[in-house]
C-alpha atoms as a PDB file:
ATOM      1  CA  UNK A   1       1.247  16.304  18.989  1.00  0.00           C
ATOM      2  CA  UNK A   2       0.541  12.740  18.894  1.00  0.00           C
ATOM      3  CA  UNK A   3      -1.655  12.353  15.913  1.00  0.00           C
ATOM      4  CA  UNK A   4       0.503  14.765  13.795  1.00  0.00           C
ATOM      5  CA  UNK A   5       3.478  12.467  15.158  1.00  0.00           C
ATOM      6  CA  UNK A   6       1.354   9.278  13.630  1.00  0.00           C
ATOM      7  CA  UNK A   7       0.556  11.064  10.054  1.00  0.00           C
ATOM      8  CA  UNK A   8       2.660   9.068   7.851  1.00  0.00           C
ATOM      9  CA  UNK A   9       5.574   6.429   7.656  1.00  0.00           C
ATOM     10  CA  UNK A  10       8.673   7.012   8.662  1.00  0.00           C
ATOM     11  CA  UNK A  11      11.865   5.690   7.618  1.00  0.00           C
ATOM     12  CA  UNK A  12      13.941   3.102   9.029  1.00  0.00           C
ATOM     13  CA  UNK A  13      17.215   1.272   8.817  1.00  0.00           C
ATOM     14  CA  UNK A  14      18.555  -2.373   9.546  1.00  0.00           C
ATOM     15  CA  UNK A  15      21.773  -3.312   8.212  1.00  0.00           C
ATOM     16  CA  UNK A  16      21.920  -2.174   4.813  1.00  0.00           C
ATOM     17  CA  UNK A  17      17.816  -2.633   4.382  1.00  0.00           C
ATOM     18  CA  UNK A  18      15.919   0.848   4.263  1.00  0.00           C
ATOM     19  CA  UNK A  19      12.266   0.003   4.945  1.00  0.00           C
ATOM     20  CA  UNK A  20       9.038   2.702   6.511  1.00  0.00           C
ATOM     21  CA  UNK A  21       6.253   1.797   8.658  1.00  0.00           C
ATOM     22  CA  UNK A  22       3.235   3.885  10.348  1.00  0.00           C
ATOM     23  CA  UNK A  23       3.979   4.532  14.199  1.00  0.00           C
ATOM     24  CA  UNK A  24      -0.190   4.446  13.583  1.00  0.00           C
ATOM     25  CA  UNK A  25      -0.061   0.513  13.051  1.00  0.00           C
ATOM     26  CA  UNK A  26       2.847   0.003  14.630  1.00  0.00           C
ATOM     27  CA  UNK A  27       1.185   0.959  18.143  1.00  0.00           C
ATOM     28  CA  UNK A  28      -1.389  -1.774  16.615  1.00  0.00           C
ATOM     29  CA  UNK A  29       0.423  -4.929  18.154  1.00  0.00           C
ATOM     30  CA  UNK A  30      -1.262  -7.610  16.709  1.00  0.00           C
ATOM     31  CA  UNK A  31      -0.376  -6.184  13.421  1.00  0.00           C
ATOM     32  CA  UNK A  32       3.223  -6.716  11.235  1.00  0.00           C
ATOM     33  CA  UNK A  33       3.702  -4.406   7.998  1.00  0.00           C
ATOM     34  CA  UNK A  34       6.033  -2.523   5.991  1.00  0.00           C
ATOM     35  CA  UNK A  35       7.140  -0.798   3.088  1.00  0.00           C
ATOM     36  CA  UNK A  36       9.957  -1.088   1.141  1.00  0.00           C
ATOM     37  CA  UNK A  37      12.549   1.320  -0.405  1.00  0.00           C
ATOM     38  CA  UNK A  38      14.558   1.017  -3.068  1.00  0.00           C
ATOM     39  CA  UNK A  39      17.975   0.369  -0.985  1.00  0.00           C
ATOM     40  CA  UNK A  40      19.290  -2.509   0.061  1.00  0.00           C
ATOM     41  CA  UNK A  41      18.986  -5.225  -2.681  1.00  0.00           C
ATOM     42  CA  UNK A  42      20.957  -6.548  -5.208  1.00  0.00           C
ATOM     43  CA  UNK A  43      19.247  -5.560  -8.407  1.00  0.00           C
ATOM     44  CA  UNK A  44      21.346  -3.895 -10.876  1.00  0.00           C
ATOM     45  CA  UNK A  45      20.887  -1.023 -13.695  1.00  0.00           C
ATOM     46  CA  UNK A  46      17.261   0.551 -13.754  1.00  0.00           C
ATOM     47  CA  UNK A  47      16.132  -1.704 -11.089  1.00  0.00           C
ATOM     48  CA  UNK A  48      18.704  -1.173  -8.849  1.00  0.00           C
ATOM     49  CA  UNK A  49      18.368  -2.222  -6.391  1.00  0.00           C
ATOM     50  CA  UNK A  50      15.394  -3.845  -4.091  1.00  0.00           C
ATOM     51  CA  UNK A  51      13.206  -4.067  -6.606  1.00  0.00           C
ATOM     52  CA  UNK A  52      10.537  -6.596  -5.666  1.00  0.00           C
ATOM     53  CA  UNK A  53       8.209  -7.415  -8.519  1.00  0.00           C
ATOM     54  CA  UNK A  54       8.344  -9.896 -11.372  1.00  0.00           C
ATOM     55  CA  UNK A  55       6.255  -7.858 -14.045  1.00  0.00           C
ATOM     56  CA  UNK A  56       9.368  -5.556 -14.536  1.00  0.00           C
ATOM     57  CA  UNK A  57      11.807  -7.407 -16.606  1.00  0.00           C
ATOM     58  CA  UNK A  58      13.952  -8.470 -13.583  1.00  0.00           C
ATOM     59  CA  UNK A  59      16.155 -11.121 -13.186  1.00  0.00           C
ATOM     60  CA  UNK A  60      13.667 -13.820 -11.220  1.00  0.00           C
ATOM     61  CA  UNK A  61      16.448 -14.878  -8.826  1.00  0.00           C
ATOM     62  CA  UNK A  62      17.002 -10.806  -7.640  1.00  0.00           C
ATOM     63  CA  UNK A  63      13.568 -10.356  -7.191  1.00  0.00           C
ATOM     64  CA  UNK A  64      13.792 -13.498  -5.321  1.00  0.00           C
ATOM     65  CA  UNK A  65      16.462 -12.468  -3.052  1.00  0.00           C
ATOM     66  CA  UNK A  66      14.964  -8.852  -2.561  1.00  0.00           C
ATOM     67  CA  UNK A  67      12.077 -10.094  -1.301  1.00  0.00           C
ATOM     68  CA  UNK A  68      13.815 -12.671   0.808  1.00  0.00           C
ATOM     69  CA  UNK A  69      16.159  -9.754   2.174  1.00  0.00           C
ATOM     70  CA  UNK A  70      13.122  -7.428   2.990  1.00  0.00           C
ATOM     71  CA  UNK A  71      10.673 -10.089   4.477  1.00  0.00           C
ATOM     72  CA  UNK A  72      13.125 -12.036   6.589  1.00  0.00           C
ATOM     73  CA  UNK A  73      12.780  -8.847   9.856  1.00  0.00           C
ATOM     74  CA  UNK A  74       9.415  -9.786   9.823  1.00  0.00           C
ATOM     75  CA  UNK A  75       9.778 -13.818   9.935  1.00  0.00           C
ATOM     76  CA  UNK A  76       8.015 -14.248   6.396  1.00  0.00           C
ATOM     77  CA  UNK A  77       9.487 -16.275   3.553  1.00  0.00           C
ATOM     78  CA  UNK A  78       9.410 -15.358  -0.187  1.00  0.00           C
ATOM     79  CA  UNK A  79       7.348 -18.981  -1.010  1.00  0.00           C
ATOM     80  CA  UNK A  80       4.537 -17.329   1.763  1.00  0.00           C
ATOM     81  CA  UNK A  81       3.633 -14.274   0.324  1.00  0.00           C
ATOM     82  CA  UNK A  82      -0.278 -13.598  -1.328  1.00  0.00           C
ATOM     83  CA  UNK A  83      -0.495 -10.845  -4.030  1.00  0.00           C
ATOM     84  CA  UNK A  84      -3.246 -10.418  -6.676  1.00  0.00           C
ATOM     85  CA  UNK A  85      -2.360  -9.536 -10.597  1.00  0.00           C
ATOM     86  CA  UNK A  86      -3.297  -5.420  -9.983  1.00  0.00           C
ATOM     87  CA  UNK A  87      -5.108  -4.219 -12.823  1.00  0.00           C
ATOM     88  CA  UNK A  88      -6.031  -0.347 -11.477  1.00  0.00           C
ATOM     89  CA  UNK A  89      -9.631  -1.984 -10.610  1.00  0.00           C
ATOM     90  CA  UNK A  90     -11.462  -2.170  -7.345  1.00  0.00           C
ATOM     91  CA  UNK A  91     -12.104  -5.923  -6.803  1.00  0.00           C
ATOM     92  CA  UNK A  92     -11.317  -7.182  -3.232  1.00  0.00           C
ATOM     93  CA  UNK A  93     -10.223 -10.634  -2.502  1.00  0.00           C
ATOM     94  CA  UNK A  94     -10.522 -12.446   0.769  1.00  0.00           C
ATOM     95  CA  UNK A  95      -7.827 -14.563   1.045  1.00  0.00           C
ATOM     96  CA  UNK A  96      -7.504 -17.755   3.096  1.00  0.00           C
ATOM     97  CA  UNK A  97      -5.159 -19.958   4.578  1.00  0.00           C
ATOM     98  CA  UNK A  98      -5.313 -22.088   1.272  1.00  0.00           C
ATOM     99  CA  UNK A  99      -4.235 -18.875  -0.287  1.00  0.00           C
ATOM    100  CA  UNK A 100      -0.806 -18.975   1.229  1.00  0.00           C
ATOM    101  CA  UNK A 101       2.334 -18.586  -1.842  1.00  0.00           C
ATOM    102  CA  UNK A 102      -0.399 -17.329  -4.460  1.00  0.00           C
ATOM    103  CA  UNK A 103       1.941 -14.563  -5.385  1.00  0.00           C
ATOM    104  CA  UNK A 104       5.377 -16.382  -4.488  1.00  0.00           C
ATOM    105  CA  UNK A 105       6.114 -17.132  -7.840  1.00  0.00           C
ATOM    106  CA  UNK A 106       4.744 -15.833 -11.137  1.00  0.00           C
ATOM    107  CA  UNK A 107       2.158 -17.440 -12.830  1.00  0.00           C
ATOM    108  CA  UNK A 108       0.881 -18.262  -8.978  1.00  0.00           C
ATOM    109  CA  UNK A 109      -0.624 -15.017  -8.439  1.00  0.00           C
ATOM    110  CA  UNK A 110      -4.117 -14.791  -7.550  1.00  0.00           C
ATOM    111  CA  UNK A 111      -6.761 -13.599 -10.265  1.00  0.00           C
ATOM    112  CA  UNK A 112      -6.714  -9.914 -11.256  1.00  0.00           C
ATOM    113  CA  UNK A 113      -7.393  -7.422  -8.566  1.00  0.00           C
ATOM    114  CA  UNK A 114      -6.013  -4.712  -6.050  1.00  0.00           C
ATOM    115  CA  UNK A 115      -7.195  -5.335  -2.643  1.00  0.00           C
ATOM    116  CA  UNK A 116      -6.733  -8.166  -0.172  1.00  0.00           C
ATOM    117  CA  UNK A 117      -8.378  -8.756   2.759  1.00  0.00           C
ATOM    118  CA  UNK A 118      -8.064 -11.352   5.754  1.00  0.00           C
ATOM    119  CA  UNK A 119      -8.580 -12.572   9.261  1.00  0.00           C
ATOM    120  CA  UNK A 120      -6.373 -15.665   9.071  1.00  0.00           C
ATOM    121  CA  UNK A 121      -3.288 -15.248  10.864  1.00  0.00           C
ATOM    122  CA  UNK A 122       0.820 -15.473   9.753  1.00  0.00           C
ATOM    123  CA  UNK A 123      -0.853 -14.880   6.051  1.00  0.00           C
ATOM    124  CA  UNK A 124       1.563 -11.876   4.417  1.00  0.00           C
ATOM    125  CA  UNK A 125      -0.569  -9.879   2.384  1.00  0.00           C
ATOM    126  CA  UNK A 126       1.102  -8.045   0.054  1.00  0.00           C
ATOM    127  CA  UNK A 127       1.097  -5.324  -2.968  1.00  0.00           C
ATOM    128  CA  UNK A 128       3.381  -3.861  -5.067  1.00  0.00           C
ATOM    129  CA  UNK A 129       3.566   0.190  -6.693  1.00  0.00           C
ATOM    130  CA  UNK A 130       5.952   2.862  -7.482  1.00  0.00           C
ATOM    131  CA  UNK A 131       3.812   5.971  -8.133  1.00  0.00           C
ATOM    132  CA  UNK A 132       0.716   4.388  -6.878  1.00  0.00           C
ATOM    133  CA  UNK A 133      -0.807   4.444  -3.328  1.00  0.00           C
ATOM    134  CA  UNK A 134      -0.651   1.319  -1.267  1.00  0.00           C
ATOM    135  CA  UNK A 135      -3.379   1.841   1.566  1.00  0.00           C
ATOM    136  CA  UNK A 136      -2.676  -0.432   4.649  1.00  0.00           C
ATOM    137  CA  UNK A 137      -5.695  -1.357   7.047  1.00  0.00           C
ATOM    138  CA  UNK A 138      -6.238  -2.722  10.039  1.00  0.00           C
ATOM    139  CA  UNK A 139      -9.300  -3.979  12.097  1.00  0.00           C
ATOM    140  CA  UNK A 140      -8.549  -4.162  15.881  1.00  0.00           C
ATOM    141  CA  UNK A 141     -11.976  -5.206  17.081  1.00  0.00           C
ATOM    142  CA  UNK A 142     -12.010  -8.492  14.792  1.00  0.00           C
ATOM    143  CA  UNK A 143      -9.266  -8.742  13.993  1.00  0.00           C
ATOM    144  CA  UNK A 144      -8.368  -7.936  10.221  1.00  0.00           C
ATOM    145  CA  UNK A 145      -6.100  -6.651   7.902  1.00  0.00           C
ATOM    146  CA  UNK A 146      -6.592  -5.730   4.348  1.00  0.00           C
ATOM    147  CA  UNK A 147      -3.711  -4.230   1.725  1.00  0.00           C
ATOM    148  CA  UNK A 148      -5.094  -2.635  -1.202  1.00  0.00           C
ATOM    149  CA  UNK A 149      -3.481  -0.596  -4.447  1.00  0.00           C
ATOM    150  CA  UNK A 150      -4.825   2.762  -5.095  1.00  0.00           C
ATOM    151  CA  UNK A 151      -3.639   4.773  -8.652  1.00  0.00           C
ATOM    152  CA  UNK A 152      -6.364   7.351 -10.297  1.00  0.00           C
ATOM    153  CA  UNK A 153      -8.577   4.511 -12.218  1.00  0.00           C
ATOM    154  CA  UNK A 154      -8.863   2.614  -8.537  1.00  0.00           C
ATOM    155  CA  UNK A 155      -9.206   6.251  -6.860  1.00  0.00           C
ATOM    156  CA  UNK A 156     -11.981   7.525  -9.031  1.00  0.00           C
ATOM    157  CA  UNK A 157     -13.734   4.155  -8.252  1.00  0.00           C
ATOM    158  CA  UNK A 158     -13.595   4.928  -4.375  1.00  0.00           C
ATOM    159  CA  UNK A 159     -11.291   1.687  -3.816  1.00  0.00           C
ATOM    160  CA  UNK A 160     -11.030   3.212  -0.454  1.00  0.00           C
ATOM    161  CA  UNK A 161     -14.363   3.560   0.792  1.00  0.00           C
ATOM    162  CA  UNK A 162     -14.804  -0.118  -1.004  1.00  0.00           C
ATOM    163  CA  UNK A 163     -12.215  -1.751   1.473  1.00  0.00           C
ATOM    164  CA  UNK A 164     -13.906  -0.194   4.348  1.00  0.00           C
ATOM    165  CA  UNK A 165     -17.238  -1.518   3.207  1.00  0.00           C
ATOM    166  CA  UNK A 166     -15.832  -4.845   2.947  1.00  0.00           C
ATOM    167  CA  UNK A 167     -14.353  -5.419   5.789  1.00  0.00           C
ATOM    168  CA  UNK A 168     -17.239  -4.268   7.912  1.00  0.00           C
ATOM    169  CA  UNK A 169     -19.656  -6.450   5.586  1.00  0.00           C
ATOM    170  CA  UNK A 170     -17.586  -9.536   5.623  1.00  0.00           C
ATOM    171  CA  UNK A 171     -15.945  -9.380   8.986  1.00  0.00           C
ATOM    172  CA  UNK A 172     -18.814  -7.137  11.115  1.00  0.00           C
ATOM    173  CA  UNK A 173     -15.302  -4.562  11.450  1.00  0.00           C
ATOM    174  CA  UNK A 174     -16.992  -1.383  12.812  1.00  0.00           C
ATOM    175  CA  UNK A 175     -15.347   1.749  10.886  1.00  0.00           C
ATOM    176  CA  UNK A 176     -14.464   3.755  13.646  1.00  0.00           C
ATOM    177  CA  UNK A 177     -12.128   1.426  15.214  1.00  0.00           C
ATOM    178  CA  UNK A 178     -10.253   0.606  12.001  1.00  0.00           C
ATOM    179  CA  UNK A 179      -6.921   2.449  11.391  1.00  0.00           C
ATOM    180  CA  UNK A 180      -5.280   3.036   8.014  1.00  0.00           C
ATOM    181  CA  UNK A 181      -2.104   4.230   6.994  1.00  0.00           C
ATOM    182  CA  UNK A 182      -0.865   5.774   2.978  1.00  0.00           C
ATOM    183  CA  UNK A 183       2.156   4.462   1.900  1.00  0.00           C
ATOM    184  CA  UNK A 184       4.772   6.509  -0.227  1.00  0.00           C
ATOM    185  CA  UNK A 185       3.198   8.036  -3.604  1.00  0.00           C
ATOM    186  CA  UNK A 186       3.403  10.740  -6.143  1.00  0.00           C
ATOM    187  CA  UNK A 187       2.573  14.443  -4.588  1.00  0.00           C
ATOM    188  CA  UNK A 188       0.077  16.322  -6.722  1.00  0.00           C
ATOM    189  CA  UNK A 189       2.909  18.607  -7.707  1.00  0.00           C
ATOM    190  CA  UNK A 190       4.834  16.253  -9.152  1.00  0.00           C
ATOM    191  CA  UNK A 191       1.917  14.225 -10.874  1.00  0.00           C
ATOM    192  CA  UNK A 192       0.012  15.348 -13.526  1.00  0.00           C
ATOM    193  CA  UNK A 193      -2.938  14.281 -16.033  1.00  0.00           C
ATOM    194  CA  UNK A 194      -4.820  15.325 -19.116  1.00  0.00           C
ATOM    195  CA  UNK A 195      -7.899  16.539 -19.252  1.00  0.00           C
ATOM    196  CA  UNK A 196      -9.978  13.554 -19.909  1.00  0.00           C
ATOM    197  CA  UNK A 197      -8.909  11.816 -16.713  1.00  0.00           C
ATOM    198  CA  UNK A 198      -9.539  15.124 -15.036  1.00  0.00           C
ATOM    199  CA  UNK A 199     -12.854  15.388 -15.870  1.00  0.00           C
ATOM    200  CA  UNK A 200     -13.797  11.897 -14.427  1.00  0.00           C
ATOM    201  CA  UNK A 201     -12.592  14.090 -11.176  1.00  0.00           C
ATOM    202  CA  UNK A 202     -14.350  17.284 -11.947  1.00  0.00           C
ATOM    203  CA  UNK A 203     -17.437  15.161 -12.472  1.00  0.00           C
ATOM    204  CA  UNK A 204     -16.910  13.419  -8.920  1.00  0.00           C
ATOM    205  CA  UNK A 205     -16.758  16.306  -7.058  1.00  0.00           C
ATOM    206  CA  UNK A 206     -12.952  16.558  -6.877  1.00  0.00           C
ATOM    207  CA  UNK A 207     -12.006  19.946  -8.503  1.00  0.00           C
ATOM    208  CA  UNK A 208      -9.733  22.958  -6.858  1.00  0.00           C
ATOM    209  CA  UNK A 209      -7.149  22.469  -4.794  1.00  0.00           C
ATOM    210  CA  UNK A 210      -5.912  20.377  -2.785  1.00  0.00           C
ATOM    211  CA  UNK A 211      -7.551  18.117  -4.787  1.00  0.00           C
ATOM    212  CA  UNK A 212      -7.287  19.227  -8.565  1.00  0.00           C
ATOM    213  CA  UNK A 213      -5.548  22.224 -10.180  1.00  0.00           C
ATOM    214  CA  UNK A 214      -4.635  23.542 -13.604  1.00  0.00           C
ATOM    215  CA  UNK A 215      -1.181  23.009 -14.337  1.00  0.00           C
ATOM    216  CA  UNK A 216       0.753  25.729 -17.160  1.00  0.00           C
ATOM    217  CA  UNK A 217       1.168  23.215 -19.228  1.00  0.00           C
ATOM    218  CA  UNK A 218      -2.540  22.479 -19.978  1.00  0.00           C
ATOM    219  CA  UNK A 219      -2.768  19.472 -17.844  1.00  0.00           C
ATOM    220  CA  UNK A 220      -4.003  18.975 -14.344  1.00  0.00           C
ATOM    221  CA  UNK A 221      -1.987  18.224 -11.235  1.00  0.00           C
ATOM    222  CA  UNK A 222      -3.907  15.570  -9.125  1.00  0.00           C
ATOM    223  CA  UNK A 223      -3.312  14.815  -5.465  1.00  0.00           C
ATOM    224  CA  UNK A 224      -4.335  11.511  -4.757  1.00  0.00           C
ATOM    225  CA  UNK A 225      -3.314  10.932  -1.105  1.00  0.00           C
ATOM    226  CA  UNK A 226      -5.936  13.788  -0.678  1.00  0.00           C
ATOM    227  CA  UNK A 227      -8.956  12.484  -2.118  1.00  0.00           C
ATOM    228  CA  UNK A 228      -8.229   9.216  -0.860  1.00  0.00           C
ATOM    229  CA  UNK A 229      -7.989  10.563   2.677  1.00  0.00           C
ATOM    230  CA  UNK A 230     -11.060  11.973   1.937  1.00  0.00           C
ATOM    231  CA  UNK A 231     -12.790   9.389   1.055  1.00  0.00           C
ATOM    232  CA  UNK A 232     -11.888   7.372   4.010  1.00  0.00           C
ATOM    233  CA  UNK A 233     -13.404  10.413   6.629  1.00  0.00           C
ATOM    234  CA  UNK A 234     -16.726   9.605   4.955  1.00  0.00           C
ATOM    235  CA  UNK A 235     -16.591   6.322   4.955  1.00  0.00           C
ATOM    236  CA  UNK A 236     -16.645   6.797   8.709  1.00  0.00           C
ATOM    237  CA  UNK A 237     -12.415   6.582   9.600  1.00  0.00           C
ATOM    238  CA  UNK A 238     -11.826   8.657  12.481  1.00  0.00           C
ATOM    239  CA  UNK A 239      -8.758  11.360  11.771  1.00  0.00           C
ATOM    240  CA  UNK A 240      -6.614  10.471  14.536  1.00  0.00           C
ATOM    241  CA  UNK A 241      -7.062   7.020  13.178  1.00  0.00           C
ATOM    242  CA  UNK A 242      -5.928   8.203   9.872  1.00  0.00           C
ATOM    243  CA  UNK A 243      -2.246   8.539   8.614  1.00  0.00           C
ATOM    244  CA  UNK A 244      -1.678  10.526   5.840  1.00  0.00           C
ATOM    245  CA  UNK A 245       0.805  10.129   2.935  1.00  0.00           C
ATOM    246  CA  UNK A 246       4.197  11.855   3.567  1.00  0.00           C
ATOM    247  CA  UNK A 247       6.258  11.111   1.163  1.00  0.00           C
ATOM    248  CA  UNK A 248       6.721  11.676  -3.048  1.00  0.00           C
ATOM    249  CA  UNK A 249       8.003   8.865  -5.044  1.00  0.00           C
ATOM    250  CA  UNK A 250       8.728  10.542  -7.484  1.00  0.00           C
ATOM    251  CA  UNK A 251      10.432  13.629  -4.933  1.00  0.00           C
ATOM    252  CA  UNK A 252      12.760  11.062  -3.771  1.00  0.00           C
ATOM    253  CA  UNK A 253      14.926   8.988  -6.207  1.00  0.00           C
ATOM    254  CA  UNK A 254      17.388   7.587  -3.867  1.00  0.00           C
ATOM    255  CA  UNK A 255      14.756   5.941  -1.628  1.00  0.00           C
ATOM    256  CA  UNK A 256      12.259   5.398  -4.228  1.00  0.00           C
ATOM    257  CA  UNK A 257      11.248   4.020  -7.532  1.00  0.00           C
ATOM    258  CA  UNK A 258       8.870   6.010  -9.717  1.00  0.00           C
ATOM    259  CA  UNK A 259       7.113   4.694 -13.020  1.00  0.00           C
ATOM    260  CA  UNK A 260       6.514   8.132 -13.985  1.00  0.00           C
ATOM    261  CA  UNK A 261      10.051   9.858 -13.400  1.00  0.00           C
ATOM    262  CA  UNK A 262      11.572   7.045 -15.156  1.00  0.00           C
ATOM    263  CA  UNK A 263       9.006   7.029 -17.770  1.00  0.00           C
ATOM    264  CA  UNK A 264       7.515   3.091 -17.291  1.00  0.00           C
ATOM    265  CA  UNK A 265      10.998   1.514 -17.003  1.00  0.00           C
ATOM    266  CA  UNK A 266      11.598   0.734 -13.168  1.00  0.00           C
ATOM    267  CA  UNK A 267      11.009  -1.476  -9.859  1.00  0.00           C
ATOM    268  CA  UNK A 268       8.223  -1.891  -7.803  1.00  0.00           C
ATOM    269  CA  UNK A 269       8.366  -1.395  -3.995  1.00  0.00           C
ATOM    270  CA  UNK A 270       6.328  -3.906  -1.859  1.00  0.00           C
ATOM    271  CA  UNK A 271       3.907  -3.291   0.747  1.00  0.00           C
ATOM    272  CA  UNK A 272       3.542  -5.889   3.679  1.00  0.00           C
ATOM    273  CA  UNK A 273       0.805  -6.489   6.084  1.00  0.00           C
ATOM    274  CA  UNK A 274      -0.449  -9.536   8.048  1.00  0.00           C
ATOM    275  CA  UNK A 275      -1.388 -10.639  11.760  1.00  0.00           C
ATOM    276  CA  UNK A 276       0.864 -12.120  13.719  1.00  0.00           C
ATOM    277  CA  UNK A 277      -0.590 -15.536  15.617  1.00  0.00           C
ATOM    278  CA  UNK A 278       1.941 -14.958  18.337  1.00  0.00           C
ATOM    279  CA  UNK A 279       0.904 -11.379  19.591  1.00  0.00           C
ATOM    280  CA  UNK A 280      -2.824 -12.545  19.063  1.00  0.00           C
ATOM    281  CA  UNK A 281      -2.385 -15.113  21.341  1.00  0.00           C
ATOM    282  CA  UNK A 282      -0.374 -12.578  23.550  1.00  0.00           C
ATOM    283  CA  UNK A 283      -3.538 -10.005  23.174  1.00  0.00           C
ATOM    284  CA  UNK A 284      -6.145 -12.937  24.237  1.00  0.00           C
ATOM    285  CA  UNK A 285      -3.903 -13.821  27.295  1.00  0.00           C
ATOM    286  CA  UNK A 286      -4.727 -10.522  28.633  1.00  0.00           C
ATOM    287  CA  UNK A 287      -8.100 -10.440  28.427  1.00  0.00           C
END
């Protein structure tokens, strides 16, 4: 009952801010993270109304605000925040205290990639998506955290498996003691590709269901939070260390935004993680 309880985010409210986190992470105390809704900002028309990304033909001061309004609970600031310029790739940055508001501002974004990894504490990591999988991790025994952005191009490359790899490589983070949570995405039923991109997963072992499947149409429905939660078994994540993705974007227009429902012309949500100097400091007192 417990691990089904921890198998995805749930929803939460403060004030007029709508936000999810993993009960999986959240048991995690030296770990902070979240991920944002749509609700509770003050973005107007097809961004309405949190929407907290730049890229999307926002006003700059509302995506300013939004961001302010969703990382003020966790004691961030909008000038603090690290984000990379995601591409759909599977490069992995390791970002460092100089690192701090790369991201704040556009134009001060690190270099292009979609995961971020770190040990340095107080340092938001964060990522942005509205379709897309966000993929939260966390390292207990160093400790770490990495954020990383997972659509079908950074999927079919295994981004997943990569992050795990890299934090055990860089930080000696043993696999079976990590924890990782999948933020909000599209379902397979609602998502849908043609047949090239399908045979790049036909080819990798990914066809039938729940992975794969013929749609009527011609095209192929593709779950993603499945072969990604795949993929993170063999790369050595124990299940009850693994929460699954629970919710559709796309499913869900009043809590979410979703490039492909609104056909390219929409927000972003933002993903949050970091590690919190104050609760480390608690952790080492008690050992």
């Amino acid at each position: 009952m417990e691990t089904e309880m921890k198998r995805g985010f749930q929803l939460y409210r403060q004030g007029d801010l709508y936000y999810l986190q993993s009960p999986l992470l959240a048991d995690c105390s030296p770990v902070v993270h979240a991920f944002s809704t749509r609700v509770g900002g003050c973005s107007e028309g097809a961004m309405a109304s949190l929407n907290t990304a730049f890229h999307t033909g926002d006003e700059y001061s509302c995506v300013r605000e939004n961001r302010r309004r969703f990382l003020e609970p966790w004691g961030f600031h909008p000038d603090e925040v690290v984000a990379a310029v995601q591409v759909h790739g599977v490069k992995i940055y390791q970002v460092c205290a100089a690192d701090r508001g790369r991201g704040a501002r556009p134009q001060s974004f690190l270099g292009e990639g979609d995961a971020l990894v770190t040990a340095v504490p107080d340092l938001p990591l964060t990522g942005y998506a509205a379709d897309c999988l966000l993929l939260f991790f966390a390292a207990p025994d160093v400790p770490a955290v990495a954020l990383a952005h997972s659509g079908w191009r950074g999927t079919l490359q295994n981004m997943a498996p990569a992050v795990v790899a890299d934090l055990r490589l860089r930080f000696g983070a043993d696999p079976a003691a990590m924890l990782v949570a999948l933020s909000p995405g599209i379902c397979g039923r609602c998502y849908t590709v043609d047949r090239t991109v399908a045979q790049g997963f036909i080819e990798a072992g990914w066809r039938g269901e729940p992975y794969l499947w013929a749609a009527p149409t011609g095209r192929f429905h593709l779950n993603l939070a499945a072969i990604i939660e795949q993929q993170l078994r063999h790369a050595g994540i124990r299940a009850g260390h693994l929460a699954g993705c629970n919710w559709c974007t796309s499913c869900h227009p009043e809590l979410f935004y979703s490039y492909r429902r609104e056909k390219g012309h929409t927000g972003r949500m933002m993903g949050l993680i970091a590690l919190r100097g104050d609760l480390l400091a608690g952790e080492a007192d008690k050992s």
